[in-house]
C-alpha atoms as a PDB file:
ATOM      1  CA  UNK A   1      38.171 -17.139 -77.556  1.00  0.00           C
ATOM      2  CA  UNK A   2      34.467 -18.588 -76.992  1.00  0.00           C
ATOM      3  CA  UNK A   3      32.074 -18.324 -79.721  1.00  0.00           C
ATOM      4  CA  UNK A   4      29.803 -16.963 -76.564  1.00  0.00           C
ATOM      5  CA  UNK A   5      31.858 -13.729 -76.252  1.00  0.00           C
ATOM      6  CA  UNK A   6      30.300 -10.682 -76.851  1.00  0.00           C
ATOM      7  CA  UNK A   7      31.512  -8.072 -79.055  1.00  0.00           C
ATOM      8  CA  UNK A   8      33.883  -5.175 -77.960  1.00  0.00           C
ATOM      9  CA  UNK A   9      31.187  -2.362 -78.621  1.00  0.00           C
ATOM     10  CA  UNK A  10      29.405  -4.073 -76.009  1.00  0.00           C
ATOM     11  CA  UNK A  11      32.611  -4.500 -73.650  1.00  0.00           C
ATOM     12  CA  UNK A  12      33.229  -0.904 -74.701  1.00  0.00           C
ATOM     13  CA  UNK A  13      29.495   0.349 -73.155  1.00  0.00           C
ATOM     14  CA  UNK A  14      29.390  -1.634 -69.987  1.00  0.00           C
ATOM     15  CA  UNK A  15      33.203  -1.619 -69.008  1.00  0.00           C
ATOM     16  CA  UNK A  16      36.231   0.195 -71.174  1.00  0.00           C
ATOM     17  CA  UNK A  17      33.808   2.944 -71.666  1.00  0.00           C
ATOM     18  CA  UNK A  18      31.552   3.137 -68.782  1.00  0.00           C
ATOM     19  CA  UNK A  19      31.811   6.018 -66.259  1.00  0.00           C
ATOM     20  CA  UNK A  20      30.213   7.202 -63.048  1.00  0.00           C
ATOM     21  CA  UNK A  21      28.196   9.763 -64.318  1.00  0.00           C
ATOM     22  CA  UNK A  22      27.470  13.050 -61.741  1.00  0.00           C
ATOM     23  CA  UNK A  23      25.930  15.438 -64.674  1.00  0.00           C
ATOM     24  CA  UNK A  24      22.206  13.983 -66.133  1.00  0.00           C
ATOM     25  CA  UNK A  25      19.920  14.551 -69.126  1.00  0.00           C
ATOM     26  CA  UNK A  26      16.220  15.324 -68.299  1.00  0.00           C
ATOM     27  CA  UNK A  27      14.795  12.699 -69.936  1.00  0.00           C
ATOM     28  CA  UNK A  28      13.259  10.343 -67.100  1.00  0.00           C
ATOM     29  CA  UNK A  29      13.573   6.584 -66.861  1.00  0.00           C
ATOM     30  CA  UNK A  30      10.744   4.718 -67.745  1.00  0.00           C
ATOM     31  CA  UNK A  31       9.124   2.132 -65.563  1.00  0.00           C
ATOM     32  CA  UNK A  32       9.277  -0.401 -67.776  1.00  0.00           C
ATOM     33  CA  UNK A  33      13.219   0.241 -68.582  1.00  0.00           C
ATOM     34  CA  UNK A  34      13.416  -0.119 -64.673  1.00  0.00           C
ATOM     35  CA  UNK A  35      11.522  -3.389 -64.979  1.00  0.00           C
ATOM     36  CA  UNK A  36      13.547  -4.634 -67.924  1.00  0.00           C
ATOM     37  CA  UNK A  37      16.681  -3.314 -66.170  1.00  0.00           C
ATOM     38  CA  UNK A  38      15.566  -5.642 -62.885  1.00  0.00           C
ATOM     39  CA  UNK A  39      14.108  -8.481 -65.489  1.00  0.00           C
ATOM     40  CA  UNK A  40      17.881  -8.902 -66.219  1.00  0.00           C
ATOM     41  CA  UNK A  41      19.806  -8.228 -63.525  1.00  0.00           C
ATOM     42  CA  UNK A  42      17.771 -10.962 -61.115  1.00  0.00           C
ATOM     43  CA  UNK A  43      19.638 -13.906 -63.141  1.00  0.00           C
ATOM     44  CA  UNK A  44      22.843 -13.198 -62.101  1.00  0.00           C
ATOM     45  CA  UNK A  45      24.265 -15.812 -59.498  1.00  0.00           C
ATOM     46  CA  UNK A  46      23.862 -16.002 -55.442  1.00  0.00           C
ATOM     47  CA  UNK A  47      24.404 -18.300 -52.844  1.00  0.00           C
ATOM     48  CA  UNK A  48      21.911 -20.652 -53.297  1.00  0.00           C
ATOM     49  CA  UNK A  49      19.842 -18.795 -54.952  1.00  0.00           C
ATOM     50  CA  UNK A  50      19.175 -16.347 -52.046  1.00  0.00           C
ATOM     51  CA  UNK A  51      18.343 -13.088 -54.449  1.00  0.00           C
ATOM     52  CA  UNK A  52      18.427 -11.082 -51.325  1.00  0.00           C
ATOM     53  CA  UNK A  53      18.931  -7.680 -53.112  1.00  0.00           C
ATOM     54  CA  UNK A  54      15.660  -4.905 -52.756  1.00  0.00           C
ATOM     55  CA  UNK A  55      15.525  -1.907 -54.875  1.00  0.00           C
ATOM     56  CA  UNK A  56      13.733   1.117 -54.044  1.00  0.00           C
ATOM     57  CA  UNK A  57      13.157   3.691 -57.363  1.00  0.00           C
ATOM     58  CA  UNK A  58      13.096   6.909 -56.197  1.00  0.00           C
ATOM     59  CA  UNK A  59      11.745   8.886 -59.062  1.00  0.00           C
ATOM     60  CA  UNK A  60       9.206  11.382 -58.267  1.00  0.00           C
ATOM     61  CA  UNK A  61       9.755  14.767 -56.654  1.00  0.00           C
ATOM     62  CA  UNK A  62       7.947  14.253 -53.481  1.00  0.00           C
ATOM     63  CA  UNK A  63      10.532  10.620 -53.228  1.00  0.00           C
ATOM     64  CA  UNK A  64      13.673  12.935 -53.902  1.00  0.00           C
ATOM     65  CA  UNK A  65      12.385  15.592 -51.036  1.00  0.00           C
ATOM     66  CA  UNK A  66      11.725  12.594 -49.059  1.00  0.00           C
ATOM     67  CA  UNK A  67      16.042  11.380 -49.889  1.00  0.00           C
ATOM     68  CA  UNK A  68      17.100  14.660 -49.998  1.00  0.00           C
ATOM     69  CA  UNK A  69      18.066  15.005 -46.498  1.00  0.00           C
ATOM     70  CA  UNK A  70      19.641  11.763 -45.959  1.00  0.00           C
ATOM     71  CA  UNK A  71      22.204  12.431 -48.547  1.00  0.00           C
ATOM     72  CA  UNK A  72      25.847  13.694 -48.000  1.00  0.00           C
ATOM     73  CA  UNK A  73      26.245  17.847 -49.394  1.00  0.00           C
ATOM     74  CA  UNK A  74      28.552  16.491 -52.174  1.00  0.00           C
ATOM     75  CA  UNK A  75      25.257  14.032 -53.434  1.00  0.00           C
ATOM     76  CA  UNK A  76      22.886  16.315 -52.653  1.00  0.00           C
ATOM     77  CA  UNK A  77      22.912  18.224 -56.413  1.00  0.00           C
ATOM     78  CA  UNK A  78      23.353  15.383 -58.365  1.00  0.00           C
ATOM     79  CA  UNK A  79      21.204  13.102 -57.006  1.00  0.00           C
ATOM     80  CA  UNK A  80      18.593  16.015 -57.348  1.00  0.00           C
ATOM     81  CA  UNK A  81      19.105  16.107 -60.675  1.00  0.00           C
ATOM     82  CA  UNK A  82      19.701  13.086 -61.913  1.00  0.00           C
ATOM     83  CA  UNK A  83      15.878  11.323 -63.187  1.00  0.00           C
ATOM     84  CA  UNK A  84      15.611   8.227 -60.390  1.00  0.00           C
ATOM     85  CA  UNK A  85      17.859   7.216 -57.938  1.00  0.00           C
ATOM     86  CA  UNK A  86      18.143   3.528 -56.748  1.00  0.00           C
ATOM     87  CA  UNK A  87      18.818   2.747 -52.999  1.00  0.00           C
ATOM     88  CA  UNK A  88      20.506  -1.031 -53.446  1.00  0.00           C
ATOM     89  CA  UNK A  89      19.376  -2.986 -50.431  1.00  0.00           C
ATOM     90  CA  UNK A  90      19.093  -6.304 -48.830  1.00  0.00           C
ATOM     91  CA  UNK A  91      16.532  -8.254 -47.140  1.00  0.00           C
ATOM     92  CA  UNK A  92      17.543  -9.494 -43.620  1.00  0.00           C
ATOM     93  CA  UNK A  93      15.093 -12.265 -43.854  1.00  0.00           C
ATOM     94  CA  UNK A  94      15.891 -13.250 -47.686  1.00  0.00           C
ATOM     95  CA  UNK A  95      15.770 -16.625 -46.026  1.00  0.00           C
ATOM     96  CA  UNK A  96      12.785 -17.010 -45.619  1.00  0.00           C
ATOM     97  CA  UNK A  97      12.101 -16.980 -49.500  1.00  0.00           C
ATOM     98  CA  UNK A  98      14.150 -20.220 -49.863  1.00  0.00           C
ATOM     99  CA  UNK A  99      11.721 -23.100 -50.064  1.00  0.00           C
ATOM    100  CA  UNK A 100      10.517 -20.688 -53.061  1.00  0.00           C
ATOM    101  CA  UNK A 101      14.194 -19.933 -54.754  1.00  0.00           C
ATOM    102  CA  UNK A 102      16.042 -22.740 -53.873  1.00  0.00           C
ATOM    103  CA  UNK A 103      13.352 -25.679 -53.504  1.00  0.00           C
ATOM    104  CA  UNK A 104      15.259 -28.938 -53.788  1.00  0.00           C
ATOM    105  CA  UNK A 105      16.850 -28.759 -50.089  1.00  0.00           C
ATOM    106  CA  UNK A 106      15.576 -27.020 -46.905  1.00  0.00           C
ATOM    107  CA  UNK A 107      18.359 -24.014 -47.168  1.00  0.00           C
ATOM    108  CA  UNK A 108      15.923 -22.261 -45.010  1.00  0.00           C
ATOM    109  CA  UNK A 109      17.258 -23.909 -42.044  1.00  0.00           C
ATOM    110  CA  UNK A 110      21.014 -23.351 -42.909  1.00  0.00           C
ATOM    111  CA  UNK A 111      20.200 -19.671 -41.618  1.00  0.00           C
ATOM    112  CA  UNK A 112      17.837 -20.542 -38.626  1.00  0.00           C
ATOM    113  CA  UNK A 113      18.995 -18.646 -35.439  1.00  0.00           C
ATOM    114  CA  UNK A 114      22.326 -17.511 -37.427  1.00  0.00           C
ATOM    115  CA  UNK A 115      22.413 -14.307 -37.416  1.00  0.00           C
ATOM    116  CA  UNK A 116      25.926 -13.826 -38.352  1.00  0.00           C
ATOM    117  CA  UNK A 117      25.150 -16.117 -41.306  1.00  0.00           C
ATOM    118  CA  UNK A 118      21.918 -14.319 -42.318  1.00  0.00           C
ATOM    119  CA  UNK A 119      24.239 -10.512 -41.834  1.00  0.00           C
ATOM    120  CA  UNK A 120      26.984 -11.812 -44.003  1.00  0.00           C
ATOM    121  CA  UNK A 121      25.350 -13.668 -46.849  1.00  0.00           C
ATOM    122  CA  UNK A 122      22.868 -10.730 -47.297  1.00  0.00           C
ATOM    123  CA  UNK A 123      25.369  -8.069 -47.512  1.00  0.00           C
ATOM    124  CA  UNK A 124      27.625 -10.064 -49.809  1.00  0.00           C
ATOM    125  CA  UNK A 125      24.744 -11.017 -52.262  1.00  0.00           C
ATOM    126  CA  UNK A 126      22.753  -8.121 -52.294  1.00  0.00           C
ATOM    127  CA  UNK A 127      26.357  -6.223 -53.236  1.00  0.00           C
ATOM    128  CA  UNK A 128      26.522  -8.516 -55.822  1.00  0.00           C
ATOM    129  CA  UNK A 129      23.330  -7.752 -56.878  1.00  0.00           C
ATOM    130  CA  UNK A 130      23.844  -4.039 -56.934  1.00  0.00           C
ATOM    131  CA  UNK A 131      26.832  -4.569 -59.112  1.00  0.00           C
ATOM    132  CA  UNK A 132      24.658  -6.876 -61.416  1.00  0.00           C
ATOM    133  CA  UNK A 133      22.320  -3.994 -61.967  1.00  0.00           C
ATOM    134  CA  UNK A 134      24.752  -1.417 -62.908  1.00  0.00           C
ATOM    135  CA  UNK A 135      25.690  -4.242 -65.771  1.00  0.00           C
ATOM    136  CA  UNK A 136      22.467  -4.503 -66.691  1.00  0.00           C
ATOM    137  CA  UNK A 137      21.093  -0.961 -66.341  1.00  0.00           C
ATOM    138  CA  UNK A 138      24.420   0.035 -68.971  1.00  0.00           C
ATOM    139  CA  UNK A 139      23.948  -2.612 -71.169  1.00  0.00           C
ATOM    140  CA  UNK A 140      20.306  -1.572 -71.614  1.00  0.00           C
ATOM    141  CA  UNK A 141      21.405   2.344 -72.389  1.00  0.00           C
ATOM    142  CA  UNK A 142      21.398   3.661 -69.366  1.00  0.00           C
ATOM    143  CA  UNK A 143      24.316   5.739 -67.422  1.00  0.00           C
ATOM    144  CA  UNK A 144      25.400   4.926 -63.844  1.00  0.00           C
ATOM    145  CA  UNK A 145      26.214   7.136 -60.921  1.00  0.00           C
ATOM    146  CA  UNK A 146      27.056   4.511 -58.076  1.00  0.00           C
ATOM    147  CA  UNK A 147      27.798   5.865 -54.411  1.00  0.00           C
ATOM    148  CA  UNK A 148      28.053   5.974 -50.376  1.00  0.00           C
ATOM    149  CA  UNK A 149      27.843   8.911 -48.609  1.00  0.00           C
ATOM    150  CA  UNK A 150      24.812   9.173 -47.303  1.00  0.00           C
ATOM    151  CA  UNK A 151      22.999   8.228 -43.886  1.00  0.00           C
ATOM    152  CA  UNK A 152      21.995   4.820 -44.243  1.00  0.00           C
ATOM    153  CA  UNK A 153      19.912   4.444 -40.746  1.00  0.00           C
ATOM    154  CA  UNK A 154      17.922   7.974 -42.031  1.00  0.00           C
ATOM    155  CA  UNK A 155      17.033   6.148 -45.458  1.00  0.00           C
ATOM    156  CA  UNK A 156      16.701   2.991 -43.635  1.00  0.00           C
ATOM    157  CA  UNK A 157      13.911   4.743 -41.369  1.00  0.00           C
ATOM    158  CA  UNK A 158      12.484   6.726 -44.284  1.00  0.00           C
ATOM    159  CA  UNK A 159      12.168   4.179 -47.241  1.00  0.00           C
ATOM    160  CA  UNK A 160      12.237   0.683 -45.294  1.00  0.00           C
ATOM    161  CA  UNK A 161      10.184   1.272 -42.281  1.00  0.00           C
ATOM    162  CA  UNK A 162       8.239  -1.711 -41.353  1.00  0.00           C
ATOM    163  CA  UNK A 163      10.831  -4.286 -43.176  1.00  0.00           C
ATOM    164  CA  UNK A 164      13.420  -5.965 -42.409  1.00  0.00           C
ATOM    165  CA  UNK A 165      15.339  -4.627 -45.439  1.00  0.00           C
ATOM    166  CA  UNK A 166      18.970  -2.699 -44.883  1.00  0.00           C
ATOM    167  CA  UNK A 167      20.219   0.064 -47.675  1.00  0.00           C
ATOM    168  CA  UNK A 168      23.954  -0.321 -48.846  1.00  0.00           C
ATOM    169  CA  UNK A 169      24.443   1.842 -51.514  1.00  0.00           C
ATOM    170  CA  UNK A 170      22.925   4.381 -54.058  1.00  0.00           C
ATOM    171  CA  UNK A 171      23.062   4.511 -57.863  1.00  0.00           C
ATOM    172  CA  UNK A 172      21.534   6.993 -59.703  1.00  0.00           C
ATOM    173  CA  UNK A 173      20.301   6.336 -63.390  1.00  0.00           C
ATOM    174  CA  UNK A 174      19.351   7.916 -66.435  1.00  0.00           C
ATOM    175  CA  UNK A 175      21.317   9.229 -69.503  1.00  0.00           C
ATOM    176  CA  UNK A 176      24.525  11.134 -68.374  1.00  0.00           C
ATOM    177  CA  UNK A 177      26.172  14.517 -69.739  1.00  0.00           C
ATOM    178  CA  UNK A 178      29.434  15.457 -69.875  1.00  0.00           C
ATOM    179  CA  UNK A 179      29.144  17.911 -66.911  1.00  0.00           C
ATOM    180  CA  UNK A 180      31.471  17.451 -63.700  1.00  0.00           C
ATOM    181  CA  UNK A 181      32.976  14.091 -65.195  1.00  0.00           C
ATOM    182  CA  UNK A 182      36.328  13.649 -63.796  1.00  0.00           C
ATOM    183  CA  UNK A 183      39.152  12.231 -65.839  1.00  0.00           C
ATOM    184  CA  UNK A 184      39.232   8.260 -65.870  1.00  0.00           C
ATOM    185  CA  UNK A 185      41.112   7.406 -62.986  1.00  0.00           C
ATOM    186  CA  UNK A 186      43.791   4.052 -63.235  1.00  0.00           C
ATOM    187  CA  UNK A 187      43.234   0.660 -62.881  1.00  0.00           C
ATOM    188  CA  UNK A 188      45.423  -1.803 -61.308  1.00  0.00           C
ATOM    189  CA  UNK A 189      47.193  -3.845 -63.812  1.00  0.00           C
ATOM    190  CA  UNK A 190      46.903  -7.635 -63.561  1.00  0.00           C
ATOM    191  CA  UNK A 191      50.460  -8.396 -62.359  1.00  0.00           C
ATOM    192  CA  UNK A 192      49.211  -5.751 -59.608  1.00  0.00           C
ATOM    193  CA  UNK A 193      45.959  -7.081 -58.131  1.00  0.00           C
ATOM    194  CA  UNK A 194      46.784 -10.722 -59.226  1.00  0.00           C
ATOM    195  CA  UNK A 195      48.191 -14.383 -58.972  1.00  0.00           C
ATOM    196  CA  UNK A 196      48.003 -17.393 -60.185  1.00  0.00           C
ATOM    197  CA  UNK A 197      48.492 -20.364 -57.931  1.00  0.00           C
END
């Protein structure tokens, strides 16, 4: 084992022991644990350094009325209660930040008039991004509540109007309860979901 490896009480809170939460304390998420939460999330890897993930903190009351009817019946009560919910996006023109993120080549004009390109390597990395933050939101305390159903072009309209941004999924945060937790579901073994070549 590497001398880098964390311990299993950490393993324990962001993996073995982690669960999609549906039930939620009152307390409310800070802004700065948001910004710490993003402050460590934004080093994980992308394709060249393409970051093109966008986060939207829906927090306040008047931002949950403004979700509310975008969601799916089964995420409407949760998401309600639960103290900020994230909508995990990606930029459509994350290229253009290149010469910024990735400044030693012109990776800018890899994407120029691609569109396929620009589709693909935004929804890949900005999923990878979303999966970073639920890392980094556990390992910081918080409690995850990751999920789809909901109308993506009616949060697209409401939240991202004016952008070339794109919602993929929603994660609520905060501190979870025990309420409405289902039992841990199974895991594919290894033999199961892999080989080795």
């Amino acid at each position: 084992m590497s001398d880098k490896m964390i311990n299993d009480q950490a393993l324990d809170i962001i993996f073995r022991d982690a669960r999609t939460h549906n039930g939620w304390e009152a307390r409310k998420v800070t802004r700065p644990l948001m910004q710490a939460v993003y402050d460590l999330m934004k080093w994980g890897p992308t394709s060249a350094n393409c970051s093109p993930a966008r986060f939207v903190f829906v927090s306040s009351d008047e931002a949950k009325k403004r979700l509310e009817p975008h969601l799916g019946d089964g995420n409407k009560a949760k998401t309600m209660a639960a103290p900020c919910c994230v909508i995990i996006g990606h930029d459509m023109e994350f290229h253009q930040k290149l010469p910024e993120l990735f400044p030693h080549t012109d990776a800018k004009s890899w994407f120029a008039g691609n569109d396929d390109l620009i589709k693909t390597t935004a929804f890949r990395n900005g999923t990878l991004q979303g999966a970073y933050f639920m890392i980094a939101a556990r390992a910081l305390g918080l409690d995850c509540g990751p999920m789809s159903g909901f109308d993506n072009a009616g949060v697209d309209k409401e939240f991202f109007a004016g952008t070339n941004y794109k919602s993929n999924f929603l994660c609520n945060i905060g501190y979870g309860t025990e309420e409405n937790l289902f039992p841990r579901s199974p895991r594919l073994e290894f033999d199961g979901a892999c080989q080795v070549v």
